[in-house]
PDB file of N, CA and C in Angstrom:
ATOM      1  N   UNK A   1     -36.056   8.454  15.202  1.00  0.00           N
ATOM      2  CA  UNK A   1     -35.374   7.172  15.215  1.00  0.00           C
ATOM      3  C   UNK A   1     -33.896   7.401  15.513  1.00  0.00           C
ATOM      4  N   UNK A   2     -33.280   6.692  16.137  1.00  0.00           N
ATOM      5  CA  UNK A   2     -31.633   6.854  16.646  1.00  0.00           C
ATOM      6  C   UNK A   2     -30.988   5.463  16.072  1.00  0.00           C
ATOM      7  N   UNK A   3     -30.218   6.062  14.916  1.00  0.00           N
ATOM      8  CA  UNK A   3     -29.301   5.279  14.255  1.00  0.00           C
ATOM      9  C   UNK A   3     -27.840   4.628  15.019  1.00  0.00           C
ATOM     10  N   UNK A   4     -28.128   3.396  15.169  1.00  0.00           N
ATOM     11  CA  UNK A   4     -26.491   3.137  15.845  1.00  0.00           C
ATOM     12  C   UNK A   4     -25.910   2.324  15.323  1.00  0.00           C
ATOM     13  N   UNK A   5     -24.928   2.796  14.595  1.00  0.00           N
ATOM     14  CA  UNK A   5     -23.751   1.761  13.744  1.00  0.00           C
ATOM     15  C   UNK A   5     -22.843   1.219  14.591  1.00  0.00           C
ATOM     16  N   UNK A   6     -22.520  -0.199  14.796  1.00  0.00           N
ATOM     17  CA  UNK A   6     -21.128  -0.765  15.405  1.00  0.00           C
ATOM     18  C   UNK A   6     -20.111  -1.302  14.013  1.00  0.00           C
ATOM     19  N   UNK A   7     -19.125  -0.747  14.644  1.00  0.00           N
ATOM     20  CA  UNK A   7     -18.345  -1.468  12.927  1.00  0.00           C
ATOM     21  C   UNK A   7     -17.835  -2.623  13.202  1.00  0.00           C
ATOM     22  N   UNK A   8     -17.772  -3.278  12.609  1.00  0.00           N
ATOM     23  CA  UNK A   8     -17.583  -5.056  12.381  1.00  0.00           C
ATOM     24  C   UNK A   8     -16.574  -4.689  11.397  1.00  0.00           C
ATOM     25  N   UNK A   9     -15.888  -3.980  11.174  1.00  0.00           N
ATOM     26  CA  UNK A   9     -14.610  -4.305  10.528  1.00  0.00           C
ATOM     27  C   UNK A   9     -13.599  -5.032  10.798  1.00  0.00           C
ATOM     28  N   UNK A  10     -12.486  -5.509  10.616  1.00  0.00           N
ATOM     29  CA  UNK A  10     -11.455  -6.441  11.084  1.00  0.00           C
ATOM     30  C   UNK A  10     -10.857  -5.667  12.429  1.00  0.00           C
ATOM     31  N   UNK A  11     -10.616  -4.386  12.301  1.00  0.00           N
ATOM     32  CA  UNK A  11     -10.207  -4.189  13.660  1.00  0.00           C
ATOM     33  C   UNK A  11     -10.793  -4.209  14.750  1.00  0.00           C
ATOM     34  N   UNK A  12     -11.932  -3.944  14.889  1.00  0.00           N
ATOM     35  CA  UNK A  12     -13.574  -3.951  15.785  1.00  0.00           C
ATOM     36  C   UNK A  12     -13.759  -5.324  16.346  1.00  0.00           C
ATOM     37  N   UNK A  13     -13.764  -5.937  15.055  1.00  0.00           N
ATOM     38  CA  UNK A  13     -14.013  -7.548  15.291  1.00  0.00           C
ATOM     39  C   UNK A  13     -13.128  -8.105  16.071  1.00  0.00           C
ATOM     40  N   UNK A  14     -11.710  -7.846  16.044  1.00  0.00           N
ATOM     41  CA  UNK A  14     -10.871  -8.086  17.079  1.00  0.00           C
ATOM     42  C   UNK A  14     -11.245  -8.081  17.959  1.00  0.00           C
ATOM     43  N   UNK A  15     -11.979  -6.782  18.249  1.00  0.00           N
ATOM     44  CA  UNK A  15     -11.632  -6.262  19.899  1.00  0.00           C
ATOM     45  C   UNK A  15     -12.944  -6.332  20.048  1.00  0.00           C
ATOM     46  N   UNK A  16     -14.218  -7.636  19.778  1.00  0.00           N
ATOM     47  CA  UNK A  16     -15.503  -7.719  20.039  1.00  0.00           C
ATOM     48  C   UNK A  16     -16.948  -7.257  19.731  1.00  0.00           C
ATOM     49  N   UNK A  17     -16.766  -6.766  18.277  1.00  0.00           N
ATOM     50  CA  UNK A  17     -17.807  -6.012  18.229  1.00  0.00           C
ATOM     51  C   UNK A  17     -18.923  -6.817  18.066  1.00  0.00           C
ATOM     52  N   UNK A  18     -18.741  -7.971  17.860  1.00  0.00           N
ATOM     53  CA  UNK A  18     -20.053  -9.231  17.809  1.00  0.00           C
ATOM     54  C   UNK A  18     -20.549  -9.531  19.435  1.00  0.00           C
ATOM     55  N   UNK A  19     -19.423  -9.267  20.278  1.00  0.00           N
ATOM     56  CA  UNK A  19     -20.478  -9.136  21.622  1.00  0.00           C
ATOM     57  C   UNK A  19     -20.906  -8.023  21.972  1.00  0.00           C
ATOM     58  N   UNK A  20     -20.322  -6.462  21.487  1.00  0.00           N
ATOM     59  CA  UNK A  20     -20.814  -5.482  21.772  1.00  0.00           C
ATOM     60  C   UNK A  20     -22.331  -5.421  20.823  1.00  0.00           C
ATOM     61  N   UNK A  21     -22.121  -5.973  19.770  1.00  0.00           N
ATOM     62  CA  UNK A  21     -24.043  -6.117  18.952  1.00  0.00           C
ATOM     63  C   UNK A  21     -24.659  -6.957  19.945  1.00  0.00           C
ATOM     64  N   UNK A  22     -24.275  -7.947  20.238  1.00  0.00           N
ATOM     65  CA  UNK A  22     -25.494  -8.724  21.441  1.00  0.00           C
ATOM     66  C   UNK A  22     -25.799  -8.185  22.654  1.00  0.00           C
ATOM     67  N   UNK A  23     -25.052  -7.195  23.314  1.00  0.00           N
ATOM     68  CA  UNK A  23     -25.041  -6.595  24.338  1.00  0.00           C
ATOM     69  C   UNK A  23     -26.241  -5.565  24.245  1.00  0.00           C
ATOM     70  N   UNK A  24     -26.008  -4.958  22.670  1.00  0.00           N
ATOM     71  CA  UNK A  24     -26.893  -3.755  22.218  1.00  0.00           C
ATOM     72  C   UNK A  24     -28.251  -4.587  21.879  1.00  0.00           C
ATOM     73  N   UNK A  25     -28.586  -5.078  21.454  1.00  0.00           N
ATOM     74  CA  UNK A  25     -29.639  -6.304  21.523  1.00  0.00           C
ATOM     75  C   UNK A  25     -30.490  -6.545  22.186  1.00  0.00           C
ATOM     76  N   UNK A  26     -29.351  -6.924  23.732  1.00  0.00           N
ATOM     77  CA  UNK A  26     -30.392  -6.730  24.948  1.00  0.00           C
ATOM     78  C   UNK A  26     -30.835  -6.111  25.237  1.00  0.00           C
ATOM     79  N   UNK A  27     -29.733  -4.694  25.565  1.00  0.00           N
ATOM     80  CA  UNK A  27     -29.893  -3.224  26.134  1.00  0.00           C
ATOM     81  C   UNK A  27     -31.451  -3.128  25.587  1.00  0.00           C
ATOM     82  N   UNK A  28     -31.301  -2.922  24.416  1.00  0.00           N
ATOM     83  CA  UNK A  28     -32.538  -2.647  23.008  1.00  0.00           C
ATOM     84  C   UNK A  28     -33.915  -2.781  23.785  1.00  0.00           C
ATOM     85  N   UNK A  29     -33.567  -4.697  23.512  1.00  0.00           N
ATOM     86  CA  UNK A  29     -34.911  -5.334  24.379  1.00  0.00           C
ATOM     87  C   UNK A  29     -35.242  -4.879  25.559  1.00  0.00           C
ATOM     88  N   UNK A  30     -34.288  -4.949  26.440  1.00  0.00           N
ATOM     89  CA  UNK A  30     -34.542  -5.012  28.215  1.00  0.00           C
ATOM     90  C   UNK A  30     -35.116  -3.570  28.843  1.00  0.00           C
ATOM     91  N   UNK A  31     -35.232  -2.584  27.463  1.00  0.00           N
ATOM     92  CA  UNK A  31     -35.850  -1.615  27.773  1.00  0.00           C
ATOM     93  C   UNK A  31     -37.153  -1.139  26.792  1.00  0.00           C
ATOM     94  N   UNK A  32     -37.423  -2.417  25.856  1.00  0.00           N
ATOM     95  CA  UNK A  32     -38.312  -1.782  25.612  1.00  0.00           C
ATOM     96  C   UNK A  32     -38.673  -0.226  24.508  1.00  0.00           C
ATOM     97  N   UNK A  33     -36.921  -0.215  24.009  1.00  0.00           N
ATOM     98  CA  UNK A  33     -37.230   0.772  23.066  1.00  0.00           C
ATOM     99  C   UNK A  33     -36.651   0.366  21.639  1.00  0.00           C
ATOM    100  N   UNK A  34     -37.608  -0.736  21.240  1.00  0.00           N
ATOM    101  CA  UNK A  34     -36.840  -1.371  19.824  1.00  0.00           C
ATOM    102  C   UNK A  34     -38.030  -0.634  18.976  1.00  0.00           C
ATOM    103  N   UNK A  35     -38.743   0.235  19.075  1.00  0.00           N
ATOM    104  CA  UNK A  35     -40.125   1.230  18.312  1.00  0.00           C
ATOM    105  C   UNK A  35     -38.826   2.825  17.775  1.00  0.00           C
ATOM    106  N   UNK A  36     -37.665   2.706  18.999  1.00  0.00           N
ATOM    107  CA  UNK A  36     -36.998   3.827  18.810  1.00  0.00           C
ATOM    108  C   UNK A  36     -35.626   3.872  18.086  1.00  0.00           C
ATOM    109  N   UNK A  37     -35.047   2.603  18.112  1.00  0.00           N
ATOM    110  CA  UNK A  37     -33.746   2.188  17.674  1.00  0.00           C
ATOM    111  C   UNK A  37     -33.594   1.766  16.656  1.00  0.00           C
ATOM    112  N   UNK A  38     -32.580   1.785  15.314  1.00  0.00           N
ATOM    113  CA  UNK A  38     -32.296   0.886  14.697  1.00  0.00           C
ATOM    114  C   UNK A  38     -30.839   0.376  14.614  1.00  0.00           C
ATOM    115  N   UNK A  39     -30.357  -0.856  14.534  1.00  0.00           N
ATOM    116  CA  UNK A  39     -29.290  -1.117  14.956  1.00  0.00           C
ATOM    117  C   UNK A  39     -28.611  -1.644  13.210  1.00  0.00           C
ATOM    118  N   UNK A  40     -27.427  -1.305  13.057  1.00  0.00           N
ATOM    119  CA  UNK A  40     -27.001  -1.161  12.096  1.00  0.00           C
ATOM    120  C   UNK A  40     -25.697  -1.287  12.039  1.00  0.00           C
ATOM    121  N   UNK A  41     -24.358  -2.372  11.081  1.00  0.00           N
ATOM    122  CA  UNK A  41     -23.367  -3.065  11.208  1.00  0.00           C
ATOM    123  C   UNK A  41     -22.547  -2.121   9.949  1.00  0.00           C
ATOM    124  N   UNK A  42     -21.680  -1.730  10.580  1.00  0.00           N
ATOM    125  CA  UNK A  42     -20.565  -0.675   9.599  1.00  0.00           C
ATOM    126  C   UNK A  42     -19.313  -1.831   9.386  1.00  0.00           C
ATOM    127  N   UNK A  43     -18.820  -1.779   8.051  1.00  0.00           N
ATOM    128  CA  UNK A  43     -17.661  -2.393   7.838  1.00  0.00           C
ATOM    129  C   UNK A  43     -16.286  -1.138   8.508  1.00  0.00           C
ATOM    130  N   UNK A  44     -16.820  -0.161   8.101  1.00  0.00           N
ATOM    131  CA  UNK A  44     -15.160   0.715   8.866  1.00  0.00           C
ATOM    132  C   UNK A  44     -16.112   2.057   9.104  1.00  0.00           C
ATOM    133  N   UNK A  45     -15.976   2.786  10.345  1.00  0.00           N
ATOM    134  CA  UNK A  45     -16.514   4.355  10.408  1.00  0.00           C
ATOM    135  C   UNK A  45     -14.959   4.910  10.197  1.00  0.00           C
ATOM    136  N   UNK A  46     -13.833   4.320  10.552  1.00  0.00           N
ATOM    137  CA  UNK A  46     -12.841   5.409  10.096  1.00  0.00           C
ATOM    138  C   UNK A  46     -12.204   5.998  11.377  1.00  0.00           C
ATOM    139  N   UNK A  47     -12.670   5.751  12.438  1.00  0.00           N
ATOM    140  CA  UNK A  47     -11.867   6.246  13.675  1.00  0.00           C
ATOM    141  C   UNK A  47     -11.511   4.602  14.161  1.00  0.00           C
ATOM    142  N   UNK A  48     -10.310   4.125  14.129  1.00  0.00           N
ATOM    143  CA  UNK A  48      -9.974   2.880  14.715  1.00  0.00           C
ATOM    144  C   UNK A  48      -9.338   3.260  15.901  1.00  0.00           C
ATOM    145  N   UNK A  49      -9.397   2.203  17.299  1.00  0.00           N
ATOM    146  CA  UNK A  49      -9.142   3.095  18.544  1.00  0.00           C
ATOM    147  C   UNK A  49      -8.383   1.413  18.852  1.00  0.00           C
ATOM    148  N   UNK A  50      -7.129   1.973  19.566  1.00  0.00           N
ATOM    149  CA  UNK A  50      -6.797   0.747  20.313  1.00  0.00           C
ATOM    150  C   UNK A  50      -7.349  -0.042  21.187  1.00  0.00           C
ATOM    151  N   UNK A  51      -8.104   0.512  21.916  1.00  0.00           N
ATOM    152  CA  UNK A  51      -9.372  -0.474  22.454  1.00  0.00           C
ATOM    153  C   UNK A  51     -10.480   0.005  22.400  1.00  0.00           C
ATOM    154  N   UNK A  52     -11.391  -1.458  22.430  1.00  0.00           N
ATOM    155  CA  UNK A  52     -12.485  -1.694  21.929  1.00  0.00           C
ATOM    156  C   UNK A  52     -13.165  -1.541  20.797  1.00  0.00           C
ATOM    157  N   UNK A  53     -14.543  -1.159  20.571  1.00  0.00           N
ATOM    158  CA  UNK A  53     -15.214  -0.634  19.504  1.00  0.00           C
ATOM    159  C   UNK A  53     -15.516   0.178  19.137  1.00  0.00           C
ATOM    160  N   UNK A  54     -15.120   0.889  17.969  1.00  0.00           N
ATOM    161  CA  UNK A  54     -16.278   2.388  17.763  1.00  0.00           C
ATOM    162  C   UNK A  54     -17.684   2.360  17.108  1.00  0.00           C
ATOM    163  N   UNK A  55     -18.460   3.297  17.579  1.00  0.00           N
ATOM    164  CA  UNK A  55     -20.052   3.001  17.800  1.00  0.00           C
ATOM    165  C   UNK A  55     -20.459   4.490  17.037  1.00  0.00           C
ATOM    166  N   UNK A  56     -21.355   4.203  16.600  1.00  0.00           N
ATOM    167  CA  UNK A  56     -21.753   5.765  15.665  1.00  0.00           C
ATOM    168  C   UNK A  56     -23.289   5.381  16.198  1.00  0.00           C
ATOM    169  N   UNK A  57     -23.770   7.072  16.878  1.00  0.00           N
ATOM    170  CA  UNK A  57     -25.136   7.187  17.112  1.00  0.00           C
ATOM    171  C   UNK A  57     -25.759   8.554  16.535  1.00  0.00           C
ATOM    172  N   UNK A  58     -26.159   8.093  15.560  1.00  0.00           N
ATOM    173  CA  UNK A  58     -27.102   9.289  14.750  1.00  0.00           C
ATOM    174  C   UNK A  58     -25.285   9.617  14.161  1.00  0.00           C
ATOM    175  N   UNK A  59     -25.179  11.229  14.226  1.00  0.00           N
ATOM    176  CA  UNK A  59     -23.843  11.759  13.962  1.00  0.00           C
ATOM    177  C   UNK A  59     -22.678  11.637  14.427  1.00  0.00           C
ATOM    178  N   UNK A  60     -23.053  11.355  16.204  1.00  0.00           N
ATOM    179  CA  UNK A  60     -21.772  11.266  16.623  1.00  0.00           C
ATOM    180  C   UNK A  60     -21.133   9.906  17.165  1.00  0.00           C
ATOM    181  N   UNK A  61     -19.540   9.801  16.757  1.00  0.00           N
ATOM    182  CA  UNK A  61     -19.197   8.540  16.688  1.00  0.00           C
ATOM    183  C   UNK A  61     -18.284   8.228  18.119  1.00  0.00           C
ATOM    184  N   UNK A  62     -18.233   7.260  18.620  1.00  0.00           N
ATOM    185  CA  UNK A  62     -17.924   6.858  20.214  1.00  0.00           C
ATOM    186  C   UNK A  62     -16.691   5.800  20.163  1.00  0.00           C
ATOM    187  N   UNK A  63     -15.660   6.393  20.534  1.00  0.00           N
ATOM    188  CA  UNK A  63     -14.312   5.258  20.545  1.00  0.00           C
ATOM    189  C   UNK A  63     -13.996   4.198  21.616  1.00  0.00           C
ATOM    190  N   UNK A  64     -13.983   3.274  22.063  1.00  0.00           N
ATOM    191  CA  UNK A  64     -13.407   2.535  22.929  1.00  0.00           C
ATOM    192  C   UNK A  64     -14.014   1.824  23.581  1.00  0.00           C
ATOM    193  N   UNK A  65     -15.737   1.552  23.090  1.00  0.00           N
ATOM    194  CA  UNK A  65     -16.538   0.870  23.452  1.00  0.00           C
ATOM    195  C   UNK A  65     -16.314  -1.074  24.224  1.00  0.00           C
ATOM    196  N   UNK A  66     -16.203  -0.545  25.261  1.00  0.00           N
ATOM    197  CA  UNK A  66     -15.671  -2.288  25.935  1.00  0.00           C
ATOM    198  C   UNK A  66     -17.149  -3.145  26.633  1.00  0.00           C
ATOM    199  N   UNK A  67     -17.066  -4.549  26.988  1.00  0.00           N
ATOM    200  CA  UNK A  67     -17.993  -4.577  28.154  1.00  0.00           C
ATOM    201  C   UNK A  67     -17.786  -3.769  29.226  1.00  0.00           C
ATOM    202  N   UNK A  68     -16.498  -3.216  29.377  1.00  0.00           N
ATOM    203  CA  UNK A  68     -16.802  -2.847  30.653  1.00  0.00           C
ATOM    204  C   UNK A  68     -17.495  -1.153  30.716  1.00  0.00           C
ATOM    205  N   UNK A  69     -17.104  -0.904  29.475  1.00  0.00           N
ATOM    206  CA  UNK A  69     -17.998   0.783  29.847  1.00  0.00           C
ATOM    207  C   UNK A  69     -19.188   0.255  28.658  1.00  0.00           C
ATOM    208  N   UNK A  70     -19.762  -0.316  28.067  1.00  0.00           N
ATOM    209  CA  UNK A  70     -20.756  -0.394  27.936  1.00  0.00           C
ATOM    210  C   UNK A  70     -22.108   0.268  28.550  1.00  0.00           C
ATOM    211  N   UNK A  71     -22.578  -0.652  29.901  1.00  0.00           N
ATOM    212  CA  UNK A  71     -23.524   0.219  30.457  1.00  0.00           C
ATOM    213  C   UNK A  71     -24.046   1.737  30.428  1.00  0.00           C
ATOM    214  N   UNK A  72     -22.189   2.257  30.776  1.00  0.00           N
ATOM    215  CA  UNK A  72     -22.970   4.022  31.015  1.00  0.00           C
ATOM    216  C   UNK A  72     -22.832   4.267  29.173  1.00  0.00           C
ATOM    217  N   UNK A  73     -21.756   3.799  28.443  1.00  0.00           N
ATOM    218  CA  UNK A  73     -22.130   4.279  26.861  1.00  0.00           C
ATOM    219  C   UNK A  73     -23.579   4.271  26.858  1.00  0.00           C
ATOM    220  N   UNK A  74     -24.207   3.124  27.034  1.00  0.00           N
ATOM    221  CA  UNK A  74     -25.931   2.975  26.599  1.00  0.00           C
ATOM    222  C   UNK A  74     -26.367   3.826  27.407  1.00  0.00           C
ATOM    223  N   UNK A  75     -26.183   4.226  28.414  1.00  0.00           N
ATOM    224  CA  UNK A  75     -26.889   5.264  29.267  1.00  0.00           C
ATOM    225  C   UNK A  75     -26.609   6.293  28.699  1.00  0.00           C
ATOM    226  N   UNK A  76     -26.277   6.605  28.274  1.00  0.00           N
ATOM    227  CA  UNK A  76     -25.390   8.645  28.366  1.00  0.00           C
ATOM    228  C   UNK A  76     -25.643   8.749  26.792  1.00  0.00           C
ATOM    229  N   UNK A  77     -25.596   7.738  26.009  1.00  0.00           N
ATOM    230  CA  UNK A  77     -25.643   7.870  24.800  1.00  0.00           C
ATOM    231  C   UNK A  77     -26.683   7.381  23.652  1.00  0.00           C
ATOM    232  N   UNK A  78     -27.148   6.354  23.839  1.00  0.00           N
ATOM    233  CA  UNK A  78     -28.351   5.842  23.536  1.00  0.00           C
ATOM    234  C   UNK A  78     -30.066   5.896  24.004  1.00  0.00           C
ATOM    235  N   UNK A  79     -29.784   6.122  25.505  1.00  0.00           N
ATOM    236  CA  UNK A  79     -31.652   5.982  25.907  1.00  0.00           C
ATOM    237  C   UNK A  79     -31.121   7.551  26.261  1.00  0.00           C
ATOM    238  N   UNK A  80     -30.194   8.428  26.415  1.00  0.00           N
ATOM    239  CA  UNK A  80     -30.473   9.732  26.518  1.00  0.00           C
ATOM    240  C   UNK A  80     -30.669  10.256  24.843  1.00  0.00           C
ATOM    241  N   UNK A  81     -30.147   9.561  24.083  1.00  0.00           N
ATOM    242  CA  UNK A  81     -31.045   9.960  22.447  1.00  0.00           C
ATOM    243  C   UNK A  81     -32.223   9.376  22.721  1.00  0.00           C
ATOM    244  N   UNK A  82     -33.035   8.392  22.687  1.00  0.00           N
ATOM    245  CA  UNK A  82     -33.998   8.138  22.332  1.00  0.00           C
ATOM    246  C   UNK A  82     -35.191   9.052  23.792  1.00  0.00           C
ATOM    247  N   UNK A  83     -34.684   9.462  24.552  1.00  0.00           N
ATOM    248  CA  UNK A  83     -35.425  10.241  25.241  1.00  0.00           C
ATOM    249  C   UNK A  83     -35.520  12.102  24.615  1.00  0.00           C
ATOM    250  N   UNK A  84     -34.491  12.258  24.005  1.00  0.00           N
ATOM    251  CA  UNK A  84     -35.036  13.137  22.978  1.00  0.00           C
ATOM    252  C   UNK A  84     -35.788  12.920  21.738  1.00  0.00           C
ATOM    253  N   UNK A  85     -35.913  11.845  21.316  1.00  0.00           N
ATOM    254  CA  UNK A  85     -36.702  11.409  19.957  1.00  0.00           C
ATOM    255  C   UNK A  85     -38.316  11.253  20.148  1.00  0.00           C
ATOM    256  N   UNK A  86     -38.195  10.810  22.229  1.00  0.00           N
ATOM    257  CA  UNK A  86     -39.825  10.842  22.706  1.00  0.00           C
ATOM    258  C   UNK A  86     -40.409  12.520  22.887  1.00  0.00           C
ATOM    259  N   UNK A  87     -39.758  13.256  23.366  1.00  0.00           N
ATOM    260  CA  UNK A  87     -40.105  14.648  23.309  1.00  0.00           C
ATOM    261  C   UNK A  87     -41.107  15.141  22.355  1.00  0.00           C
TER     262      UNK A  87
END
């Protein structure tokens, strides 16, 4: 299973983390691996980044999460975990 925390803390929330959860949502759905994911809302991970969101998957935590790099984050970081979890 691949744990992914978005923090919804006040600074996060600023900078969107309620559209970066709906984004992850879709991603989730539109592929079909909600058997592999669980999606999970952090009040603070503790790395605050001037932009965007930080994202924790399994151990490692991801700074600057925007719409606009979204896509390859979920690529490079999410369905390349859960393609090790199918192994």
């Amino acid at each position: 299973m691949v744990i992914v925390q978005v923090c919804v803390g006040s600074s996060c929330h600023l900078k969107g983390s309620a559209e970066i959860v709906e984004l992850l949502q879709k991603a989730v759905e539109d592929h079909h691996i909600e058997d592999y994911v669980t999606l999970a809302g952090s009040f603070c991970i503790g790395k605050c980044n001037r932009v965007g969101v930080t994202i924790q998957v399994n151990d490692d935590i991801h700074l600057g999460i925007t719409r606009d790099n979204f896509r390859e984050f979920f690529a490079n970081n999410i369905l390349s975990a859960v393609e090790n979890e199918r192994k």
